[in-house]
N, C-alpha and C. Protein backbone atom coordinates (compact mmCIF):
# COMPACT_ATOMS: atom_id res chain seq x y z
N UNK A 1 108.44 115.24 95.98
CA UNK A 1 107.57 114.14 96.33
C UNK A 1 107.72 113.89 97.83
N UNK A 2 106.41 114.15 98.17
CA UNK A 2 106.56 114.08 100.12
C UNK A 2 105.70 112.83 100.52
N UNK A 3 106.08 111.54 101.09
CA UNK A 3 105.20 110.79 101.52
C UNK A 3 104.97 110.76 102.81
N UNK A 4 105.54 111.65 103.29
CA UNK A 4 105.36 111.77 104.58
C UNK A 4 104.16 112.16 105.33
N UNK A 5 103.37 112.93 104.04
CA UNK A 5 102.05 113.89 104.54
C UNK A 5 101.02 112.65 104.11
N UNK A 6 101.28 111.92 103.45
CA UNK A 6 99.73 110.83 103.30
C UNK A 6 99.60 109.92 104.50
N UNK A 7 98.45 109.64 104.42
CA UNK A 7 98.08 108.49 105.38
C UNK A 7 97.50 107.56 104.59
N UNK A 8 97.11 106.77 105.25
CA UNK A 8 96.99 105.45 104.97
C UNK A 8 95.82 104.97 104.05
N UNK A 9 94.97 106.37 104.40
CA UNK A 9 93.82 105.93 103.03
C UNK A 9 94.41 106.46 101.62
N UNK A 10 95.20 107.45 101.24
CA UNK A 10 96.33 106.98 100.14
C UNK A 10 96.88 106.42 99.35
N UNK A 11 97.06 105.17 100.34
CA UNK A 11 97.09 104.18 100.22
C UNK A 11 96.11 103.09 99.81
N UNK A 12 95.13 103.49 100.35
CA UNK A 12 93.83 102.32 100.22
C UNK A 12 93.34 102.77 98.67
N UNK A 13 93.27 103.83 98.64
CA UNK A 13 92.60 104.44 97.29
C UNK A 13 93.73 103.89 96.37
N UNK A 14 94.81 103.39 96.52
CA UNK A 14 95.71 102.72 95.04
C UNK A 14 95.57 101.48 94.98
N UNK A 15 95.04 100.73 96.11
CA UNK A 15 94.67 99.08 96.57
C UNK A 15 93.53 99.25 95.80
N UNK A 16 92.83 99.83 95.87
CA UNK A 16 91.62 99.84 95.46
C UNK A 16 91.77 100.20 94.04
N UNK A 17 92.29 100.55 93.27
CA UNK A 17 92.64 101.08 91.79
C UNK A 17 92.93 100.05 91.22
N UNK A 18 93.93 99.27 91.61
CA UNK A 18 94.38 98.11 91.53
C UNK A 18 93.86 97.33 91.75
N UNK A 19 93.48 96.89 92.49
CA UNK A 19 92.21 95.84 92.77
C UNK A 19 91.06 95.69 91.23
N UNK A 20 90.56 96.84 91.13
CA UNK A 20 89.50 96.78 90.16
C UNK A 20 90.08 96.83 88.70
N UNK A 21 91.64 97.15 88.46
CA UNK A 21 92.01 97.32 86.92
C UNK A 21 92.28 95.13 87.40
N UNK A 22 92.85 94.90 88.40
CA UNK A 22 92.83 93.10 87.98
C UNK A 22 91.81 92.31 87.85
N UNK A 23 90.68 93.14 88.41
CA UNK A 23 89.14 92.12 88.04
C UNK A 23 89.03 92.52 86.81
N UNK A 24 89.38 93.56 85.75
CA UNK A 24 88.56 93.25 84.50
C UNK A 24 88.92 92.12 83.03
N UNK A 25 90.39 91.57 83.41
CA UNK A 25 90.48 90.23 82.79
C UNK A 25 89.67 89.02 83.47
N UNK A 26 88.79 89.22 84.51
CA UNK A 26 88.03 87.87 85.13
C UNK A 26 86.57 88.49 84.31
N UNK A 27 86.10 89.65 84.06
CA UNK A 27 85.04 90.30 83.59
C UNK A 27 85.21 90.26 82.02
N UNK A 28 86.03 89.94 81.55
CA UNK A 28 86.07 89.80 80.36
C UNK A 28 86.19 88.38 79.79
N UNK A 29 85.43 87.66 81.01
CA UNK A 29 85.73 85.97 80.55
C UNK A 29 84.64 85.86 81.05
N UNK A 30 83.77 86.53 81.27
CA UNK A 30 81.96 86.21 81.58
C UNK A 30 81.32 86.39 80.14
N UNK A 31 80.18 85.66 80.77
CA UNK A 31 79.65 85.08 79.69
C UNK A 31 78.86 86.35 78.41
N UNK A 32 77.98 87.30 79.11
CA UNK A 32 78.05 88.58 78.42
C UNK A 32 79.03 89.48 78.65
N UNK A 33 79.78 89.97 78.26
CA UNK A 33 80.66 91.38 78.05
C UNK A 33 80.22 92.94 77.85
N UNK A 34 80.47 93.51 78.39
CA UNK A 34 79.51 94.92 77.85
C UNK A 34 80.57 95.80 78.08
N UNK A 35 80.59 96.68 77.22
CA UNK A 35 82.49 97.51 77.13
C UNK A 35 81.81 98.81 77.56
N UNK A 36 80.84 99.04 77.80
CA UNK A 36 80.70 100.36 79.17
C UNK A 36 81.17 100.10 80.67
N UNK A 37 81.05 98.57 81.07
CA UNK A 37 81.15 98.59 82.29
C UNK A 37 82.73 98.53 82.24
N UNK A 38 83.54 97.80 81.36
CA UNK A 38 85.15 97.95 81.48
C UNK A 38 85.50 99.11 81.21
N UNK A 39 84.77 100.46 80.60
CA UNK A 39 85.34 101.90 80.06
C UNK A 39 85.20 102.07 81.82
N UNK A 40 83.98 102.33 82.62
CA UNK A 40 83.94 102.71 83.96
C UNK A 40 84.63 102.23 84.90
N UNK A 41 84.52 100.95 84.94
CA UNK A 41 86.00 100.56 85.90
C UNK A 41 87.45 101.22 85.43
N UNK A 42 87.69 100.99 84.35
CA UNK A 42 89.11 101.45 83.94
C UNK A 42 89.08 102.80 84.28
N UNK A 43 87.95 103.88 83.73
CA UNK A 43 88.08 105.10 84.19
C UNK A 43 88.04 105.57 85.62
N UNK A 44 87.68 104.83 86.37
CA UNK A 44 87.52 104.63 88.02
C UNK A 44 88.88 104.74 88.71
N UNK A 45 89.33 103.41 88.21
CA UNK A 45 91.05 103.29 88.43
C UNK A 45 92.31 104.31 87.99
N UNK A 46 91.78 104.86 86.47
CA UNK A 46 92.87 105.74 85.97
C UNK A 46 92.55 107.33 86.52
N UNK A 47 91.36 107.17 87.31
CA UNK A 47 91.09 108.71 87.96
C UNK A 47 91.96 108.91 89.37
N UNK A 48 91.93 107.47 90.05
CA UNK A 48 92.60 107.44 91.27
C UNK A 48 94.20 107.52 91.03
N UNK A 49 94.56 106.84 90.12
CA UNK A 49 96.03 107.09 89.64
C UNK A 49 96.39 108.03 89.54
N UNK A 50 96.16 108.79 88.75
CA UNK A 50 96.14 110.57 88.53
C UNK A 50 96.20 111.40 89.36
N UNK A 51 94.81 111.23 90.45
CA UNK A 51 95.04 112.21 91.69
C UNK A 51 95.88 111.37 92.65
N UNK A 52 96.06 110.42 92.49
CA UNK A 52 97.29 110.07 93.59
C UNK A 52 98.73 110.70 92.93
N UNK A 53 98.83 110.43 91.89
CA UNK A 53 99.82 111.07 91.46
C UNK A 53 100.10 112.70 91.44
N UNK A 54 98.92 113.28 91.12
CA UNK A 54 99.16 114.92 91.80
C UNK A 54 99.02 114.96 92.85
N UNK A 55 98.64 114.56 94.07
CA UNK A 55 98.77 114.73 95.35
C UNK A 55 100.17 114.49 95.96
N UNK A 56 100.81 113.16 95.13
CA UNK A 56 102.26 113.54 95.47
C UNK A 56 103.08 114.50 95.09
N UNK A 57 102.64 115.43 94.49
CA UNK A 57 103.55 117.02 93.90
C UNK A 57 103.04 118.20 95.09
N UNK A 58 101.58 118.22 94.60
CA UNK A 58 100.75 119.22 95.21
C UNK A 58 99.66 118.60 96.19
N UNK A 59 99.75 119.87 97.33
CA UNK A 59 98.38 119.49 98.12
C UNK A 59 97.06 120.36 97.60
N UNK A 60 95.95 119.53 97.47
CA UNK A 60 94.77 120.51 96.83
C UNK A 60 94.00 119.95 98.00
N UNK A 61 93.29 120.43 98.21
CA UNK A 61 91.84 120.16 99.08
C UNK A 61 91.05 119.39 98.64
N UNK A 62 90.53 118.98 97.15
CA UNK A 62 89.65 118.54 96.88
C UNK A 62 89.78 116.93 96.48
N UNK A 63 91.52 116.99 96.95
CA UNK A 63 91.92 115.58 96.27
C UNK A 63 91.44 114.74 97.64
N UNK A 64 90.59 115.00 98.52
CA UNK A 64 90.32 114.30 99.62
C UNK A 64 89.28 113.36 99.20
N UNK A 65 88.54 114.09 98.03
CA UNK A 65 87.35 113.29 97.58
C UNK A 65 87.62 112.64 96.55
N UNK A 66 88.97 112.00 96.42
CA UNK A 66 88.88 110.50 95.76
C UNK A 66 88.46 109.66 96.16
N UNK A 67 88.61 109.25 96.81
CA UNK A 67 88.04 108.09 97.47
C UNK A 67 86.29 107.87 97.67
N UNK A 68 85.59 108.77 97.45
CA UNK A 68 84.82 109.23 97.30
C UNK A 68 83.81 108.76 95.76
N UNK A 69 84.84 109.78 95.17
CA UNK A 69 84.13 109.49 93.77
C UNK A 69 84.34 108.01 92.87
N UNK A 70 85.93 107.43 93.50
CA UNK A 70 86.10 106.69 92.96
C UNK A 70 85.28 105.37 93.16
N UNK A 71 85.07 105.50 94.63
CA UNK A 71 83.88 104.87 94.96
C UNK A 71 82.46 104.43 94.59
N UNK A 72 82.17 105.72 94.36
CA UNK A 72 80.83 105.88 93.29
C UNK A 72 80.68 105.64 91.96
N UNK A 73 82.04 106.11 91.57
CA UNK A 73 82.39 105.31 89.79
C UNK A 73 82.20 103.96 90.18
N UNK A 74 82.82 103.15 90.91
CA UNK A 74 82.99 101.67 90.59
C UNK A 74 82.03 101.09 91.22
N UNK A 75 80.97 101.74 91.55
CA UNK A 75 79.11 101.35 92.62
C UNK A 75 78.66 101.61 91.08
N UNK A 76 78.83 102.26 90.33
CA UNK A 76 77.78 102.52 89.51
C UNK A 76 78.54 101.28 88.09
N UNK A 77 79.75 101.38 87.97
CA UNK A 77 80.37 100.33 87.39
C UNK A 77 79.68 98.75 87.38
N UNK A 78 79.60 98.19 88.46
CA UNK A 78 79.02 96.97 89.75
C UNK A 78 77.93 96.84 89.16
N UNK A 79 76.79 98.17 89.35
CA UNK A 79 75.36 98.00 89.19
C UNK A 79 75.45 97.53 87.75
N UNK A 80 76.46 98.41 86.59
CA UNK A 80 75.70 98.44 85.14
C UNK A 80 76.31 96.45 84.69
N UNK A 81 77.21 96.22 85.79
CA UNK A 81 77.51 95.29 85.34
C UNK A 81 76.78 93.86 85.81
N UNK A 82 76.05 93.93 86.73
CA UNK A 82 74.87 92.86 87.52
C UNK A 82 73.78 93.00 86.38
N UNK A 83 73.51 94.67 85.81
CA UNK A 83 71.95 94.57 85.10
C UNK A 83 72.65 93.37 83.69
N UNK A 84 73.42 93.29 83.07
CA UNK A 84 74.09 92.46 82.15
C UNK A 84 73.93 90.96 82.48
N UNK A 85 74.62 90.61 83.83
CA UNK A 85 74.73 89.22 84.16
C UNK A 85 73.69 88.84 84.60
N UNK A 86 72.19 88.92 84.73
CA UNK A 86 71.09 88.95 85.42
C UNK A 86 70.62 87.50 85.55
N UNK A 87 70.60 87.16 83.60
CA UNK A 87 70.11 86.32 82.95
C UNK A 87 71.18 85.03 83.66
N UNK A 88 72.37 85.25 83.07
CA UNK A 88 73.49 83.88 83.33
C UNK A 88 73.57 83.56 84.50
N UNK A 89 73.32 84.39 85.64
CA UNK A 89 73.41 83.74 87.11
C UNK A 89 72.09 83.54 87.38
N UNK A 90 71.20 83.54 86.69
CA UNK A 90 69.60 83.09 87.26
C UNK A 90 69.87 81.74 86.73
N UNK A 91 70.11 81.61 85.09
CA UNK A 91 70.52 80.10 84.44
C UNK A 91 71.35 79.56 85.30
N UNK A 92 72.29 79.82 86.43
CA UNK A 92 73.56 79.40 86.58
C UNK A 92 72.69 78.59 88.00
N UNK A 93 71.72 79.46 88.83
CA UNK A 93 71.01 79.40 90.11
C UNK A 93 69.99 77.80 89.43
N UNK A 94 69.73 78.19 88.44
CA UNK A 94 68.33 77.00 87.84
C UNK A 94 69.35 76.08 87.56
N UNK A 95 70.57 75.82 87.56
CA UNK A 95 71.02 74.63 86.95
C UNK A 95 71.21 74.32 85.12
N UNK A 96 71.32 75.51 84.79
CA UNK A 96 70.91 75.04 83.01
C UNK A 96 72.36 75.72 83.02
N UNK A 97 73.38 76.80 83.68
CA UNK A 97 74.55 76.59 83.54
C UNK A 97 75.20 76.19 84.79
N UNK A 98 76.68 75.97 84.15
CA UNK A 98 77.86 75.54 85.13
C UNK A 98 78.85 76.71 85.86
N UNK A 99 79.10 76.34 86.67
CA UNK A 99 80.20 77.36 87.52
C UNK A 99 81.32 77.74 86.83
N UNK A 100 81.66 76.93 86.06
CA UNK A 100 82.53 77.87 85.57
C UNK A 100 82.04 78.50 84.08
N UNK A 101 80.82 78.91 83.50
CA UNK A 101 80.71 79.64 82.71
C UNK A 101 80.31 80.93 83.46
N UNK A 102 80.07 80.84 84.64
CA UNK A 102 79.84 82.40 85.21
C UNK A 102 80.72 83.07 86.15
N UNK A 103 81.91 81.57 86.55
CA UNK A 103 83.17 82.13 87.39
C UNK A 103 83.45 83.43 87.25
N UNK A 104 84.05 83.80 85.96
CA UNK A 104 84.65 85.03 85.56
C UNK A 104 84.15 86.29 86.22
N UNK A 105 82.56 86.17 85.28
CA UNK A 105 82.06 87.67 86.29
C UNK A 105 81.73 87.56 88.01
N UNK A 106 81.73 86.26 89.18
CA UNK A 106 81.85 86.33 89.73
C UNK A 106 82.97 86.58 90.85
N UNK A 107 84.09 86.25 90.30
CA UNK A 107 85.31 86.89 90.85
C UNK A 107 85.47 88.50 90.57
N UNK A 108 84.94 88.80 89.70
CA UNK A 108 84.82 90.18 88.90
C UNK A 108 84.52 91.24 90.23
N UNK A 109 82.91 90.81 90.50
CA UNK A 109 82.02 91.34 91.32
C UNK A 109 82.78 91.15 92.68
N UNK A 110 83.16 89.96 93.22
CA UNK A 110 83.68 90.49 94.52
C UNK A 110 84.84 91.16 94.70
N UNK A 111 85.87 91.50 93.06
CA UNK A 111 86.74 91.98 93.73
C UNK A 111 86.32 93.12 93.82
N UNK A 112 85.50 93.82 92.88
CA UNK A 112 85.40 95.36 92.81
C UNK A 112 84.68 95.92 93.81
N UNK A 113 83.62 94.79 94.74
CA UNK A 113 83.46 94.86 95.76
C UNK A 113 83.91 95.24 97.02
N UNK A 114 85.31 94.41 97.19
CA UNK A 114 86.12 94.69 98.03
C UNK A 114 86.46 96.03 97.57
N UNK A 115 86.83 96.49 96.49
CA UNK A 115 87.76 97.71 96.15
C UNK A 115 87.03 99.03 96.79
N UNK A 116 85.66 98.44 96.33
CA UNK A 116 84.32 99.73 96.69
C UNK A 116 84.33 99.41 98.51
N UNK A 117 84.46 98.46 99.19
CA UNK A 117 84.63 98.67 100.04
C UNK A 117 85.59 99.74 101.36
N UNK A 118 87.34 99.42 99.90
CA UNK A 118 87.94 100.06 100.60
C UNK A 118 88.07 101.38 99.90
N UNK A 119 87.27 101.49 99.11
CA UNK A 119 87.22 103.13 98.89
C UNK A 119 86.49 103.74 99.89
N UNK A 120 85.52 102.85 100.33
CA UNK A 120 84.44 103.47 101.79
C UNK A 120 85.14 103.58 102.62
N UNK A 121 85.78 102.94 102.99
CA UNK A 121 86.77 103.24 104.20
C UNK A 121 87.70 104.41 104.15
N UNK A 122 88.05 104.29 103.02
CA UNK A 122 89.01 105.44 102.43
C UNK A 122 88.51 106.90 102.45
N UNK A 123 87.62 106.80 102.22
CA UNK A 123 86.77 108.16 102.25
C UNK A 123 86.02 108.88 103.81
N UNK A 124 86.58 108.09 104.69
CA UNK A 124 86.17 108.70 105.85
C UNK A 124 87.52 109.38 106.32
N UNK A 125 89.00 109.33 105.63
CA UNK A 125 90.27 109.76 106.20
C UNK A 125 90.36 110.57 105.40
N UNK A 126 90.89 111.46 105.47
CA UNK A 126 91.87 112.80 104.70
C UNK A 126 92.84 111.99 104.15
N UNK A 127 93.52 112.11 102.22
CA UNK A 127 94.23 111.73 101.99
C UNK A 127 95.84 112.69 102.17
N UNK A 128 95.66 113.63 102.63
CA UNK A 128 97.24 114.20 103.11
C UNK A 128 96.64 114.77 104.43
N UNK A 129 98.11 115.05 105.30
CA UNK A 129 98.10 115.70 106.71
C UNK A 129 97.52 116.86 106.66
């Protein structure tokens, strides 16, 4: 195990794993639930785990594009999970609900936000030397 050869997006790509496996107990307290969008986040996160974890044994070339894909898993995660909440934050915008019946999936959305953010970032660095 060499940590010497990663840099810092490496790093970002496990912030980001993490990040999105703690938004899905705030996503599971919104008001619709839909267990495709928690299979894709979770699978998002447990893909980055994995190749972070073989990248600390072995160097492959292609493990550069985690950050990458994981990215795109949890963009496409985001989307399937807005087409769901469409209805409750339009009710929530009209006043017919309250803030906290739609809290949940809104903490949801910005964290995985941030996460997809720093997978973007992540994906412009090489994850080993």
């Amino acid at each position: 195990m060499n940590l010497k050869d990663k840099r810092i997006s490496f790093y970002m790509v496990l912030v980001a794993a993490v990040l999105s496996l703690i938004a899905l107990p705030f996503y599971k307290k919104a008001s619709i639930v839909e267990s495709n969008v928690i299979t894709i986040v979770t699978v998002s996160a447990v893909l980055a785990l994995v190749l972070a974890a073989v990248a600390l044994f072995k160097k492959f070339r292609f493990l550069n594009l985690t950050a990458t894909v994981c990215g795109l898993i949890l963009t496409w995660g985001l989307v399937q999970s807005i087409n769901a909440q469409l209805d409750p934050l339009g009710w929530w915008v009209a006043g017919l609900y309250t803030y906290d019946q739609v809290k949940g999936y809104i903490f949801f959305a910005v964290m995985v936000g941030i996460a997809i953010l720093i997978d973007l970032v992540a994906s412009f660095i090489d994850l080993q030397k």
